[in-house]
PDB file of N, CA and C in Angstrom:
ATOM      1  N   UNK A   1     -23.198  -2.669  16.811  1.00  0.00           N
ATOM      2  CA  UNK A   1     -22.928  -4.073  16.621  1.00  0.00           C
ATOM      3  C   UNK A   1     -21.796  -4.287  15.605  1.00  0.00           C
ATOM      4  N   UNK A   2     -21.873  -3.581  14.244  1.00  0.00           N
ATOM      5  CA  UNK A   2     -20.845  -3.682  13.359  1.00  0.00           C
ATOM      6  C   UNK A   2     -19.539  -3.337  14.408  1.00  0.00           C
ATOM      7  N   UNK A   3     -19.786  -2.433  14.654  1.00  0.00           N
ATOM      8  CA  UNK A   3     -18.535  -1.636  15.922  1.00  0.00           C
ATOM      9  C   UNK A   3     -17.474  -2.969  16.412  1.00  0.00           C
ATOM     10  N   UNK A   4     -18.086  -3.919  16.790  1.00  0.00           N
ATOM     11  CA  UNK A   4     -17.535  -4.692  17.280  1.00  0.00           C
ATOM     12  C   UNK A   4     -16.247  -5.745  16.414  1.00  0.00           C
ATOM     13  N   UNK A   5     -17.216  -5.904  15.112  1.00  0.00           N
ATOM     14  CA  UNK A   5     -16.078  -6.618  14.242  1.00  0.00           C
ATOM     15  C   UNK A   5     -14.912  -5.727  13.569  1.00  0.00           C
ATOM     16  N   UNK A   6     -14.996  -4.751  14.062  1.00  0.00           N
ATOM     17  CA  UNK A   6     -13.931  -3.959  12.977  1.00  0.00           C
ATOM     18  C   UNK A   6     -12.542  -3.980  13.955  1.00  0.00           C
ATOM     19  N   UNK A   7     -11.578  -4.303  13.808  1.00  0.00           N
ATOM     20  CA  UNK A   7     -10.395  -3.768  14.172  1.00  0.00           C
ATOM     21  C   UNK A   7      -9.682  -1.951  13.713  1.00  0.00           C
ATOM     22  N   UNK A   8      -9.285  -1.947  14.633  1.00  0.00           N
ATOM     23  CA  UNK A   8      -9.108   0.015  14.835  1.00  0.00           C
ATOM     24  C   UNK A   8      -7.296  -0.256  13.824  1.00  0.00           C
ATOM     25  N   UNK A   9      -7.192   0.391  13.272  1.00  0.00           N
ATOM     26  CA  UNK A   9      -5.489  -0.003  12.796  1.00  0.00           C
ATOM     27  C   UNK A   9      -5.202   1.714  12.953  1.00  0.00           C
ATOM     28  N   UNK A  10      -3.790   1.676  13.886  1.00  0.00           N
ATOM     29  CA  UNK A  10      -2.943   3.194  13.733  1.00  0.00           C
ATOM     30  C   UNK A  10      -3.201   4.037  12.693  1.00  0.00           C
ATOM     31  N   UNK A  11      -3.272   5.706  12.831  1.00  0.00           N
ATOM     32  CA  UNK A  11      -3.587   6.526  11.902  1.00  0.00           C
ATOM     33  C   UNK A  11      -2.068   6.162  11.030  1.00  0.00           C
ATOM     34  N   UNK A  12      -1.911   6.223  10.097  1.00  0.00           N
ATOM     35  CA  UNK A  12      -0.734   6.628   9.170  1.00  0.00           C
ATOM     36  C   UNK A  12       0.046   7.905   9.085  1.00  0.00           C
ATOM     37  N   UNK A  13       1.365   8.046   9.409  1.00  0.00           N
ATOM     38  CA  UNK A  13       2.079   9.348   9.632  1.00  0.00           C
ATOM     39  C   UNK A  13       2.519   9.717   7.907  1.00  0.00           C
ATOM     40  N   UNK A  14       3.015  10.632   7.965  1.00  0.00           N
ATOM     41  CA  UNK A  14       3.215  11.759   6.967  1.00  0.00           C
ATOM     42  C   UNK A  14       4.642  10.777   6.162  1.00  0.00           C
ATOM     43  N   UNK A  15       5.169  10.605   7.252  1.00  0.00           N
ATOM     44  CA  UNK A  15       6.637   9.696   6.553  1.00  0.00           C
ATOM     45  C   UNK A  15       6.347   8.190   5.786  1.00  0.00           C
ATOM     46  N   UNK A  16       5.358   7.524   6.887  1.00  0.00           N
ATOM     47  CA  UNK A  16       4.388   5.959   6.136  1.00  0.00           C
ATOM     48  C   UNK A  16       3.930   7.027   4.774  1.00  0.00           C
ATOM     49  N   UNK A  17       3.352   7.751   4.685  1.00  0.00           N
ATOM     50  CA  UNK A  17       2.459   7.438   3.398  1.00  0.00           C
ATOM     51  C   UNK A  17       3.676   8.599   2.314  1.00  0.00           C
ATOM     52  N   UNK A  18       4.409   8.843   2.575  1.00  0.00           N
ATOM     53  CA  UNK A  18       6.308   9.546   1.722  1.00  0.00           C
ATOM     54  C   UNK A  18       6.101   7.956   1.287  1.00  0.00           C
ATOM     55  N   UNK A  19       6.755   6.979   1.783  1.00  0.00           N
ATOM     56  CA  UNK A  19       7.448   5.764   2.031  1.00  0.00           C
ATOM     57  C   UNK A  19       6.020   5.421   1.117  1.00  0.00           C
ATOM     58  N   UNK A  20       4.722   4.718   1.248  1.00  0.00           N
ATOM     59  CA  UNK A  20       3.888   4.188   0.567  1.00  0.00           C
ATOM     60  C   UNK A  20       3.650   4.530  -0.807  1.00  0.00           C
ATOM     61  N   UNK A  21       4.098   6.165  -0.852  1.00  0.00           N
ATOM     62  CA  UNK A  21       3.950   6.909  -2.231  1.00  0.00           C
ATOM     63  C   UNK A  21       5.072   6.158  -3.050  1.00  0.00           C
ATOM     64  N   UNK A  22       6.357   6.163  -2.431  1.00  0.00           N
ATOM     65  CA  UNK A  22       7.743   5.879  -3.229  1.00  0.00           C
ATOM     66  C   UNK A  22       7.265   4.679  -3.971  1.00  0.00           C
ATOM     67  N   UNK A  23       6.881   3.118  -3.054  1.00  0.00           N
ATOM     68  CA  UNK A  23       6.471   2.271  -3.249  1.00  0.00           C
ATOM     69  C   UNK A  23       5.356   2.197  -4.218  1.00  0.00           C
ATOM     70  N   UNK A  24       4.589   2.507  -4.335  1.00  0.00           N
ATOM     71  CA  UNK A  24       3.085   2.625  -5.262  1.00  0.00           C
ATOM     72  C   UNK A  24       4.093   3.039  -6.421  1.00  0.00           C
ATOM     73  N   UNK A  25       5.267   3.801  -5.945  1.00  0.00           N
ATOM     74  CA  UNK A  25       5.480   5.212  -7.683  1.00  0.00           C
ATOM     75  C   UNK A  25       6.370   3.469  -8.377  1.00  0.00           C
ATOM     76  N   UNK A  26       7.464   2.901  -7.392  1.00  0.00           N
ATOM     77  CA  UNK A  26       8.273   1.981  -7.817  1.00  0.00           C
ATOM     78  C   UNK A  26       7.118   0.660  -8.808  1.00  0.00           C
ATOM     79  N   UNK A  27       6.084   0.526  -7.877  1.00  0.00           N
ATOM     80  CA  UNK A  27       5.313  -0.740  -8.506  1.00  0.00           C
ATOM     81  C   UNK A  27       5.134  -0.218  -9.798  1.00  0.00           C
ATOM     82  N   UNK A  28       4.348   0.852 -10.133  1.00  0.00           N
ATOM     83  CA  UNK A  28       3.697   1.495 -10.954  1.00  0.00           C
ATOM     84  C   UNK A  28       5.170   1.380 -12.769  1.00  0.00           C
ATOM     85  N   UNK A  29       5.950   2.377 -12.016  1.00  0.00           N
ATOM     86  CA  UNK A  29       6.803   2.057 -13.074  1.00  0.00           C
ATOM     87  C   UNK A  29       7.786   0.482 -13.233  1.00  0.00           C
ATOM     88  N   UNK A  30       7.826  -0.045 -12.622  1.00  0.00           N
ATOM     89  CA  UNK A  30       8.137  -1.818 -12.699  1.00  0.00           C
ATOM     90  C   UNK A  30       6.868  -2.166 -14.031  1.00  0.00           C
ATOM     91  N   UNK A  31       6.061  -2.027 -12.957  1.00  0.00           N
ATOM     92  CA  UNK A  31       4.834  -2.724 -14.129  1.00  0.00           C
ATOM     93  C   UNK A  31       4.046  -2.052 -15.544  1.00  0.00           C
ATOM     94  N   UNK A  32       5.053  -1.106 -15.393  1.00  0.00           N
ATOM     95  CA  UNK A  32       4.058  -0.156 -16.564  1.00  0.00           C
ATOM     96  C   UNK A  32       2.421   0.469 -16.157  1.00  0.00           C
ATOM     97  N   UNK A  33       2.509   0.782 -15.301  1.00  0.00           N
ATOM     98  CA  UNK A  33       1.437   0.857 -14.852  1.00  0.00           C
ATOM     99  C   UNK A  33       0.589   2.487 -15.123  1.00  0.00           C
ATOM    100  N   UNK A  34      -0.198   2.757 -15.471  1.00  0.00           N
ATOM    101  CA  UNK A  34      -0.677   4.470 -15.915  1.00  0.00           C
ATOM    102  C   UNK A  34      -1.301   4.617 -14.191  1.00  0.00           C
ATOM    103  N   UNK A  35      -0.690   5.476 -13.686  1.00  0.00           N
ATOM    104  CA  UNK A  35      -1.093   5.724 -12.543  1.00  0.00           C
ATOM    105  C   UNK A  35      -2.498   6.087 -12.124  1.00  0.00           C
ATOM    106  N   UNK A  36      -3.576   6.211 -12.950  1.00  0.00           N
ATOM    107  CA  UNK A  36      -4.495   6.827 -12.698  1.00  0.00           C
ATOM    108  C   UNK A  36      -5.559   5.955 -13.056  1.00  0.00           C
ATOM    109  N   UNK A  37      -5.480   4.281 -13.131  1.00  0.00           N
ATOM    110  CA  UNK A  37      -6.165   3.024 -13.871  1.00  0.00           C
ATOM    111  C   UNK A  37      -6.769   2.433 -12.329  1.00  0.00           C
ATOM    112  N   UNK A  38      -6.896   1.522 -13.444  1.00  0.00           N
ATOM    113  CA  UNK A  38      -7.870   0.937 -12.353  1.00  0.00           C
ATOM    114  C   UNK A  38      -7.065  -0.468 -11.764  1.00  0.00           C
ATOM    115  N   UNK A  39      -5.895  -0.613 -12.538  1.00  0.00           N
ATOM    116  CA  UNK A  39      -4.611  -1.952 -11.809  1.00  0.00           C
ATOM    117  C   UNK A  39      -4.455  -0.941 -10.855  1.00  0.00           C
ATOM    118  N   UNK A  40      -3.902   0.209 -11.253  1.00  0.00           N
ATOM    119  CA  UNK A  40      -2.898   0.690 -10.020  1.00  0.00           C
ATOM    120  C   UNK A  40      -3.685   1.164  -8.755  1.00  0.00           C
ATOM    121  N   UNK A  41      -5.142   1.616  -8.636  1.00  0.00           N
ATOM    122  CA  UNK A  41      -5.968   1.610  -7.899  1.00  0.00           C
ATOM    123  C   UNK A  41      -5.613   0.592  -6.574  1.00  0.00           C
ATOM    124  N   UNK A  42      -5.883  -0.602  -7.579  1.00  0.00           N
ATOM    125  CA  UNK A  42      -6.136  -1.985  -6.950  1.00  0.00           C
ATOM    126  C   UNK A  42      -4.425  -1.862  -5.822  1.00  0.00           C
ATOM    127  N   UNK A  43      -3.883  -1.690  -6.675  1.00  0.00           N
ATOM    128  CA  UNK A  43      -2.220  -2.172  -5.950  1.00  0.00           C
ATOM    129  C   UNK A  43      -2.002  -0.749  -5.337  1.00  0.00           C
ATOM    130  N   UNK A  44      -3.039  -0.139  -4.862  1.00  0.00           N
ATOM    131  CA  UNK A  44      -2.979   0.996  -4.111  1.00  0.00           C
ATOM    132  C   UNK A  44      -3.021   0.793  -2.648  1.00  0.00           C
ATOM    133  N   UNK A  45      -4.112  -0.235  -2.618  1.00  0.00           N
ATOM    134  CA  UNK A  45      -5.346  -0.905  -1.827  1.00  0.00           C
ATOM    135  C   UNK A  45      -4.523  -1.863  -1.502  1.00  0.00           C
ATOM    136  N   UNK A  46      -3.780  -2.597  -2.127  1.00  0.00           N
ATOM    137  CA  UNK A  46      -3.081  -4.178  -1.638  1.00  0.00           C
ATOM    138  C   UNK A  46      -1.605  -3.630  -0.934  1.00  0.00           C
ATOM    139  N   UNK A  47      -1.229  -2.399  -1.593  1.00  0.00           N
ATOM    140  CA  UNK A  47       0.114  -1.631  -0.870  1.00  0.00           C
ATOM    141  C   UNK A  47      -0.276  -1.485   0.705  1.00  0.00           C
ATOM    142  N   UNK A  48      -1.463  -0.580   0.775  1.00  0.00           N
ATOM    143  CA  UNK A  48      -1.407   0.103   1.976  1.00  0.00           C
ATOM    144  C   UNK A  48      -2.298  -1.217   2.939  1.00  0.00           C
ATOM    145  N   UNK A  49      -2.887  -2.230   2.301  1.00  0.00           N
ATOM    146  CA  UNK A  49      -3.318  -3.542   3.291  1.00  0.00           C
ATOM    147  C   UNK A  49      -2.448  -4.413   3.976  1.00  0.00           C
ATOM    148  N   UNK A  50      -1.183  -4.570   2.567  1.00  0.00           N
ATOM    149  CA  UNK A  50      -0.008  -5.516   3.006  1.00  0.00           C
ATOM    150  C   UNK A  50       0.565  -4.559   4.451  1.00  0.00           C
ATOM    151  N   UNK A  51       0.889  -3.066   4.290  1.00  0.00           N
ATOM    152  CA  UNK A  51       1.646  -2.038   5.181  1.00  0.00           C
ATOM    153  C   UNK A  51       0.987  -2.313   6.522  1.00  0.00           C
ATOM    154  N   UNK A  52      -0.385  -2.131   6.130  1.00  0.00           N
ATOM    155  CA  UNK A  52      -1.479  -2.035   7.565  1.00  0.00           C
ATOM    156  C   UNK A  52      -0.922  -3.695   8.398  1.00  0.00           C
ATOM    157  N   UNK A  53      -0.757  -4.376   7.984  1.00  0.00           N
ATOM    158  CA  UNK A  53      -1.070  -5.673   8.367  1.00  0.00           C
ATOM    159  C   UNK A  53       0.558  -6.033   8.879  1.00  0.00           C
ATOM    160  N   UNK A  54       1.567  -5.301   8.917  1.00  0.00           N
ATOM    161  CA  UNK A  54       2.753  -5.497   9.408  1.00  0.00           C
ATOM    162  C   UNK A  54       3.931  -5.947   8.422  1.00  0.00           C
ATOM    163  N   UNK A  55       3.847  -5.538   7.069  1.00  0.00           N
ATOM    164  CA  UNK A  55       4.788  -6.178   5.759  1.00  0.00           C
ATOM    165  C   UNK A  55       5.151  -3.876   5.893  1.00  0.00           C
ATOM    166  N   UNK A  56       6.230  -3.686   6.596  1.00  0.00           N
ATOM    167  CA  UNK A  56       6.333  -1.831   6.514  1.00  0.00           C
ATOM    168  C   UNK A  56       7.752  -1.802   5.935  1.00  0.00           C
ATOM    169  N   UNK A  57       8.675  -2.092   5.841  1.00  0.00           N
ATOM    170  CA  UNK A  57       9.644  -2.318   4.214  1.00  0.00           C
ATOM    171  C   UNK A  57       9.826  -2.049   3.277  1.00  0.00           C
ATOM    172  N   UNK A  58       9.840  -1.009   3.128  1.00  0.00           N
ATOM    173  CA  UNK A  58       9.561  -0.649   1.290  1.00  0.00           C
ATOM    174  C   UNK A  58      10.142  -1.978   0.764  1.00  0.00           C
ATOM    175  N   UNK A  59      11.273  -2.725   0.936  1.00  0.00           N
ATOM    176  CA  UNK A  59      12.240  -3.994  -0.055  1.00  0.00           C
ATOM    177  C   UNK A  59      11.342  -5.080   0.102  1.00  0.00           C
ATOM    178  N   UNK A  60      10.352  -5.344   1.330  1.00  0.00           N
ATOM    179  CA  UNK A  60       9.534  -6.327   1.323  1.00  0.00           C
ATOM    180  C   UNK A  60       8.374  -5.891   0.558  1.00  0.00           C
ATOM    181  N   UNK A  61       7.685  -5.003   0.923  1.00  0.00           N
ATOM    182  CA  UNK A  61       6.424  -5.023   0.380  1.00  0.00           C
ATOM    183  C   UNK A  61       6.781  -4.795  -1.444  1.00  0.00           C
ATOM    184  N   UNK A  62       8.055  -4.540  -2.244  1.00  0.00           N
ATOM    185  CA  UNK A  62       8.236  -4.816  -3.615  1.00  0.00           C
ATOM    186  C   UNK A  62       8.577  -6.025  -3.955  1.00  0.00           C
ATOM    187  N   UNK A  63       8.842  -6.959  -2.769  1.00  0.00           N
ATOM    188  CA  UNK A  63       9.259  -8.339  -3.016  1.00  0.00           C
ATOM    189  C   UNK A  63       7.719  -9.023  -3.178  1.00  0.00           C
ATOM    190  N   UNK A  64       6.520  -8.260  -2.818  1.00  0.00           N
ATOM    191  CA  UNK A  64       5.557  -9.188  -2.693  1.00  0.00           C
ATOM    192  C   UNK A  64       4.693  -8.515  -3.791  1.00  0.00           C
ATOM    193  N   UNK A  65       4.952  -7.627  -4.254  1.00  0.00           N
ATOM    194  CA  UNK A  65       4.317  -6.770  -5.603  1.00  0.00           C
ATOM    195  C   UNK A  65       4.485  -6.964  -7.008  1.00  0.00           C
ATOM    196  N   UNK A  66       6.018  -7.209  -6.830  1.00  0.00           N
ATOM    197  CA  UNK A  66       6.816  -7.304  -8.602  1.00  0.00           C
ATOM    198  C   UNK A  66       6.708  -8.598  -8.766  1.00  0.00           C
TER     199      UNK A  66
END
């Protein structure tokens, strides 16, 4: 039954998550961020949601971060 509400989203290739790393590394040092906290966690989670959801840009998805 859960089965039903979930949407399936594409596995992530090796180059998306190069590209997601760069991005996470760019937010991280923009914001001062200690990579291993619990902000950057969060904007780990909001990186790869915005990506999943069709924002795949590295210049956009830092336009919606910084």
């Amino acid at each position: 039954m859960l089965q039903e509400h979930l949407h399936h989203l594409p596995p992530l290739t090796s180059d998306d998550l190069a590209m997601l790393q760069e991005v996470f590394d760019q937010v991280c040092k923009m914001k001062s961020l200690e990579k291993m906290s619990q902000e950057a966690e969060d904007m780990a989670a909001t990186i790869l949601h915005y990506f999943q959801h069709g924002v795949q840009k590295p210049s956009q998805l830092l336009r919606l971060l910084v």
